[in-house]
N, C-alpha and C. Protein backbone atom coordinates (compact mmCIF):
# COMPACT_ATOMS: atom_id res chain seq x y z
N UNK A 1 122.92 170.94 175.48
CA UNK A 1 121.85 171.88 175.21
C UNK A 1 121.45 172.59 176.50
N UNK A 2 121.51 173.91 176.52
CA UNK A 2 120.53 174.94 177.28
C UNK A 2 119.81 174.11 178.42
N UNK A 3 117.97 173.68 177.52
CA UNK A 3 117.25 173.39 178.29
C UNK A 3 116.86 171.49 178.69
N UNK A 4 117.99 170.81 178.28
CA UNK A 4 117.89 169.60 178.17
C UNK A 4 117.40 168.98 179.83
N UNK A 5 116.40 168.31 179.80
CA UNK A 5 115.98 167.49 180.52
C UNK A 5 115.08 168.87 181.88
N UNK A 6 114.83 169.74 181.39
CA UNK A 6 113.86 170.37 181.89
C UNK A 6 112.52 170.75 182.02
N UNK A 7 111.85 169.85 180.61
CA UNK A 7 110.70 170.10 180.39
C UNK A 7 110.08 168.89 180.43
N UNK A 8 108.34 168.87 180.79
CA UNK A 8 107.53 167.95 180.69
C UNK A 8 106.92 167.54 179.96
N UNK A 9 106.70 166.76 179.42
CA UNK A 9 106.23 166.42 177.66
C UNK A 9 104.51 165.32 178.52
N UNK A 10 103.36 166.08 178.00
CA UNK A 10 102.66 165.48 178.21
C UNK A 10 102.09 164.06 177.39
N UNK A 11 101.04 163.19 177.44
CA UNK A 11 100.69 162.26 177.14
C UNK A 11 101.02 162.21 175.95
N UNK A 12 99.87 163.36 175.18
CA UNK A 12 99.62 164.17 173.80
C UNK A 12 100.49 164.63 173.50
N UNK A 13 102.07 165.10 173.62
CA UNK A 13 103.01 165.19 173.13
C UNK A 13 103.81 164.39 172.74
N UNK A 14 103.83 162.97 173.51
CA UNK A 14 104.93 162.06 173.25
C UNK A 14 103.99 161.21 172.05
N UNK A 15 102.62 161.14 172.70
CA UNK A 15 101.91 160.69 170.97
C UNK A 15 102.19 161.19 170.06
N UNK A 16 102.42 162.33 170.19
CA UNK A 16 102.44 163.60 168.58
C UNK A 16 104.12 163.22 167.85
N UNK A 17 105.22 162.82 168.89
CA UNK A 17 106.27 163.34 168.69
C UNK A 17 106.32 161.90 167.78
N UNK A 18 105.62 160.63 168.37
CA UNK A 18 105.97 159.23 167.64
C UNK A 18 105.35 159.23 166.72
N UNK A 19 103.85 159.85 166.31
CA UNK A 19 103.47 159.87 165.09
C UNK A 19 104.06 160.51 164.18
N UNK A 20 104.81 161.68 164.58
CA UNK A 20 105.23 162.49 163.32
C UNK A 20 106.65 162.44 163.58
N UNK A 21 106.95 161.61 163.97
CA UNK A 21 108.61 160.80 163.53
C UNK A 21 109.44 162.00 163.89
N UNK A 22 109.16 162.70 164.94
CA UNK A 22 110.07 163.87 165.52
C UNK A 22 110.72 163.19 166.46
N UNK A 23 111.94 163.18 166.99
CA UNK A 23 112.87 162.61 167.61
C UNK A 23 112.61 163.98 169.06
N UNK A 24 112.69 162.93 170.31
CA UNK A 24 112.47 163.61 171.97
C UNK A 24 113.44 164.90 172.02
N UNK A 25 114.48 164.10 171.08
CA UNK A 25 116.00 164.63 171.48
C UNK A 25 115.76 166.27 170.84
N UNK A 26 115.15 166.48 169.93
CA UNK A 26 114.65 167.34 168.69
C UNK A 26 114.27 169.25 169.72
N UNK A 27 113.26 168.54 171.08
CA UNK A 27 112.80 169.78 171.68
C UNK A 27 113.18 170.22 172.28
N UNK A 28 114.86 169.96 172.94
CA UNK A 28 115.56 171.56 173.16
C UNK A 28 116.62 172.21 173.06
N UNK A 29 116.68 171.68 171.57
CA UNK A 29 117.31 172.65 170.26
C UNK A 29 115.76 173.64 169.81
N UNK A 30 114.67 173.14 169.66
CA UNK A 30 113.71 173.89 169.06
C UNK A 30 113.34 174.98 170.05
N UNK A 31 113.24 174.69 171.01
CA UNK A 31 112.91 175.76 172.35
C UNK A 31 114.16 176.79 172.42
N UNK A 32 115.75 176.25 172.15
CA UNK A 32 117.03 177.06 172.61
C UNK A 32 116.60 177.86 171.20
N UNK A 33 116.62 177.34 170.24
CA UNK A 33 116.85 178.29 168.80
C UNK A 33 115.31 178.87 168.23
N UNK A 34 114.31 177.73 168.48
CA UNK A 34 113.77 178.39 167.57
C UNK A 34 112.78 180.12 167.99
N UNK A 35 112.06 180.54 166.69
CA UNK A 35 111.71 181.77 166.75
C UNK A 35 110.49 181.78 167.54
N UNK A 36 110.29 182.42 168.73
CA UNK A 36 109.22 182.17 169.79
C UNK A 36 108.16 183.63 169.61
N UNK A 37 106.74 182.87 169.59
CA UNK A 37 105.70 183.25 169.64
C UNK A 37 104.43 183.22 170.83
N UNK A 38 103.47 183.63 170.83
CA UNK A 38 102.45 183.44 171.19
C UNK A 38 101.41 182.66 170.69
N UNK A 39 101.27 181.52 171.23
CA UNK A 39 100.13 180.97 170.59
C UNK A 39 98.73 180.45 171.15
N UNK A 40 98.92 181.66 171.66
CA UNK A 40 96.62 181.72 172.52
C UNK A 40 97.12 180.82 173.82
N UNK A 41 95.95 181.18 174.48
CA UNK A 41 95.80 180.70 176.28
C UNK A 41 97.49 180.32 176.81
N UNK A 42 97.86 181.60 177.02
CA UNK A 42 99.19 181.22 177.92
C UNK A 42 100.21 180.78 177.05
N UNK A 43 100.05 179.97 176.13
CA UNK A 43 101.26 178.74 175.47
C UNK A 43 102.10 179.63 174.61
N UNK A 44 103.09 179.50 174.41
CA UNK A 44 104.25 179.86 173.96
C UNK A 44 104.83 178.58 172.58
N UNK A 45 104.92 179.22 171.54
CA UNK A 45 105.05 178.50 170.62
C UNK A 45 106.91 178.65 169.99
N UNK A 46 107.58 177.46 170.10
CA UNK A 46 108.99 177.62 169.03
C UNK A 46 108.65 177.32 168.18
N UNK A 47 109.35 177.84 166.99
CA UNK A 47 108.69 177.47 165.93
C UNK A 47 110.69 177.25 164.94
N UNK A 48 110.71 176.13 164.65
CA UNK A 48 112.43 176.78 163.79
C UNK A 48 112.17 176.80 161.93
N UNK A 49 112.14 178.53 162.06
CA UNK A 49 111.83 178.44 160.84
C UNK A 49 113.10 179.35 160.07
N UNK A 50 113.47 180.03 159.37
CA UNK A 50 114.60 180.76 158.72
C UNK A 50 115.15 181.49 159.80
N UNK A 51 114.71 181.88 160.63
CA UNK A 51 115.26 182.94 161.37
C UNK A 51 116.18 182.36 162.41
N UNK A 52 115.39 181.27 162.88
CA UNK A 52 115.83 180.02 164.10
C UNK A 52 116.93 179.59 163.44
N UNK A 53 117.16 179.13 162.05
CA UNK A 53 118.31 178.13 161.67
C UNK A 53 119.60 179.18 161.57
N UNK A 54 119.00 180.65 161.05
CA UNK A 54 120.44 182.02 161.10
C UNK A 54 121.05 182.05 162.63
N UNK A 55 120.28 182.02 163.18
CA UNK A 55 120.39 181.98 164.81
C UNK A 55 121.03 180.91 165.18
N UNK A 56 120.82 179.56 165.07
CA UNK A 56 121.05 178.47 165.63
C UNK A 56 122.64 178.48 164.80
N UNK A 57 123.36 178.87 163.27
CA UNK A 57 123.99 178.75 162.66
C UNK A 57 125.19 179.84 163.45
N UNK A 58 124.89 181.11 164.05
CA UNK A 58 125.27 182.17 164.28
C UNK A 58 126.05 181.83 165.44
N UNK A 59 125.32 180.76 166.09
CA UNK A 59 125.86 180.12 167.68
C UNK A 59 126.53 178.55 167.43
N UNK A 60 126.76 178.23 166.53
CA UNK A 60 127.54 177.01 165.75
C UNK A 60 126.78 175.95 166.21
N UNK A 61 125.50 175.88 165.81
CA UNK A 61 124.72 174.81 166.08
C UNK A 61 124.01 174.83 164.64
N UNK A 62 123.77 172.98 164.00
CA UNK A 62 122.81 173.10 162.83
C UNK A 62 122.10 172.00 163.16
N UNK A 63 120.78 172.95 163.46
CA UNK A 63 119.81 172.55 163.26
C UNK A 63 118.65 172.44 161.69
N UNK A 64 119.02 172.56 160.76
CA UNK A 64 118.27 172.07 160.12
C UNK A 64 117.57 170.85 159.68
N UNK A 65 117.50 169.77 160.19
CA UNK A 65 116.94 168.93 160.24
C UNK A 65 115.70 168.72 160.87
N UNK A 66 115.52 170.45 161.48
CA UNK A 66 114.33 170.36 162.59
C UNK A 66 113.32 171.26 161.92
N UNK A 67 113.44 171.81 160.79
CA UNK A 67 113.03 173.31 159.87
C UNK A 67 111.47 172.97 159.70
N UNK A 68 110.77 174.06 160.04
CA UNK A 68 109.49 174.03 159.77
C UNK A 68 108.82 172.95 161.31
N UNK A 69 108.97 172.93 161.98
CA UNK A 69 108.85 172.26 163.74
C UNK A 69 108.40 172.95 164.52
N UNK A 70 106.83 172.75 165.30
CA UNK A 70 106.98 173.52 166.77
C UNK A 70 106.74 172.99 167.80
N UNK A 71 107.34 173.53 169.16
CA UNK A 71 106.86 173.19 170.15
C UNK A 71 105.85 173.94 170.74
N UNK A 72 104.42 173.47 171.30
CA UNK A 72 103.82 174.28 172.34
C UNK A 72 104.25 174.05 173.81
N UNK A 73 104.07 174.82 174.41
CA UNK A 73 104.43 175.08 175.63
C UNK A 73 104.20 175.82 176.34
N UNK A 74 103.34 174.96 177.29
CA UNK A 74 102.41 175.84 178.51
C UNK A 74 102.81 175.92 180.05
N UNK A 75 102.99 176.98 180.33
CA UNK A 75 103.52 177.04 181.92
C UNK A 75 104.97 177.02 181.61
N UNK A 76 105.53 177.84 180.79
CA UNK A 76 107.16 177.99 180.65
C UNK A 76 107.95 176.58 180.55
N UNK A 77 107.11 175.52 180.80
CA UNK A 77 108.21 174.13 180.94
C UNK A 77 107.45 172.63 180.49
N UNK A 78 105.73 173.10 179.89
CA UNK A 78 105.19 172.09 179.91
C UNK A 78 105.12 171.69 178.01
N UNK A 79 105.38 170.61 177.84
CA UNK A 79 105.19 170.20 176.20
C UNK A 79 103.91 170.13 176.07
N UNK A 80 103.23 170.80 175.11
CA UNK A 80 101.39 170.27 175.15
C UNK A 80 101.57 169.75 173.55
N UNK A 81 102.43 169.91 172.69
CA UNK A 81 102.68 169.01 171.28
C UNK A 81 103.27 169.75 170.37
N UNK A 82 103.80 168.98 169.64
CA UNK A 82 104.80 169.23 168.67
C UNK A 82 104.20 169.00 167.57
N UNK A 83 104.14 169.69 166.10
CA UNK A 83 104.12 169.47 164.72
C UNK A 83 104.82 169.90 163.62
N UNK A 84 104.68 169.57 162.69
CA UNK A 84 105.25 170.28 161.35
C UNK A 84 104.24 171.49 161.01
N UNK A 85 105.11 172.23 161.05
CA UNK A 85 104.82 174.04 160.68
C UNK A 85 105.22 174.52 159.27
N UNK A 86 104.96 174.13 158.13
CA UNK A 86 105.43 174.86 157.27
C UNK A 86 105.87 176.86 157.34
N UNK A 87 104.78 176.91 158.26
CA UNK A 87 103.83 178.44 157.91
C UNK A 87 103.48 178.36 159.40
N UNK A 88 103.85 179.72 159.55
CA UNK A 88 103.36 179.95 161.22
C UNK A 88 101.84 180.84 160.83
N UNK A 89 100.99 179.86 161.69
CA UNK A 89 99.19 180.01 161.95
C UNK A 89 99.53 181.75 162.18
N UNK A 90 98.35 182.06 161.74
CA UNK A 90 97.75 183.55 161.89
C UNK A 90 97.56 183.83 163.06
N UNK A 91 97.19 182.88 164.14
CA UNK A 91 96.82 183.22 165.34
C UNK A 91 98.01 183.23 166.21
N UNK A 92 99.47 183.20 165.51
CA UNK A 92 100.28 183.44 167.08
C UNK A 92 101.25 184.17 166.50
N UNK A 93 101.21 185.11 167.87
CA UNK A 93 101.41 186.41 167.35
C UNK A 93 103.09 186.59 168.21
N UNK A 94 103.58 187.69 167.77
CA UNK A 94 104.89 188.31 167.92
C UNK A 94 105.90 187.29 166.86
N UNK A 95 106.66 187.14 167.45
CA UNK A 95 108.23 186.18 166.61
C UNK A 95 109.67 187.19 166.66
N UNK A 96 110.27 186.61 167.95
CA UNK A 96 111.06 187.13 168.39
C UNK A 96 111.85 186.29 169.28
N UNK A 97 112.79 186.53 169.55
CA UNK A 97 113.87 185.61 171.01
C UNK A 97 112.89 185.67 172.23
């Protein structure tokens, strides 16, 4: 992967990632593929939702097992938490590479 072993996963992320049974290994396929947003104060949101899996499929990677997933991420490299996204929030804006 791309960004493997480059990012910092804070306290509150590695809590988030064991409660909601998201695998470490999971965040950077979601960061390489998924569809990136804005999501308030600085943070940068992946999100892998239809667009991420055409993408991720397009570059012979399947990720669907990760569908509906985001990462936040503050300071280009920091994990601030991961959840299940059905539906990307109203508040983060663009969705683009």
């Amino acid at each position: 992967m791309l960004y493997e072993n480059t990012f910092v996963l804070t306290h509150h992320a590695r809590k988030r990632l064991q409660q909601r049974g998201i695998p470490e290994t999971a965040i950077s396929a979601i960061i390489e593929f998924g569809t990136r947003h804005h999501a308030g104060q600085g943070c940068m949101a992946y999100h892998v939702d239809r667009r991420a899996l055409m993408y991720a499929k397009h570059n012979g990677k399947r990720i669907d097992q990760y569908r509906n997933i985001a990462c936040i991420i503050a300071e280009g490299r920091i994990v601030v938490t991961v959840e299940h996204a059905p539906d990307k929030p109203k508040y983060w804006k663009g969705g683009g590479r």
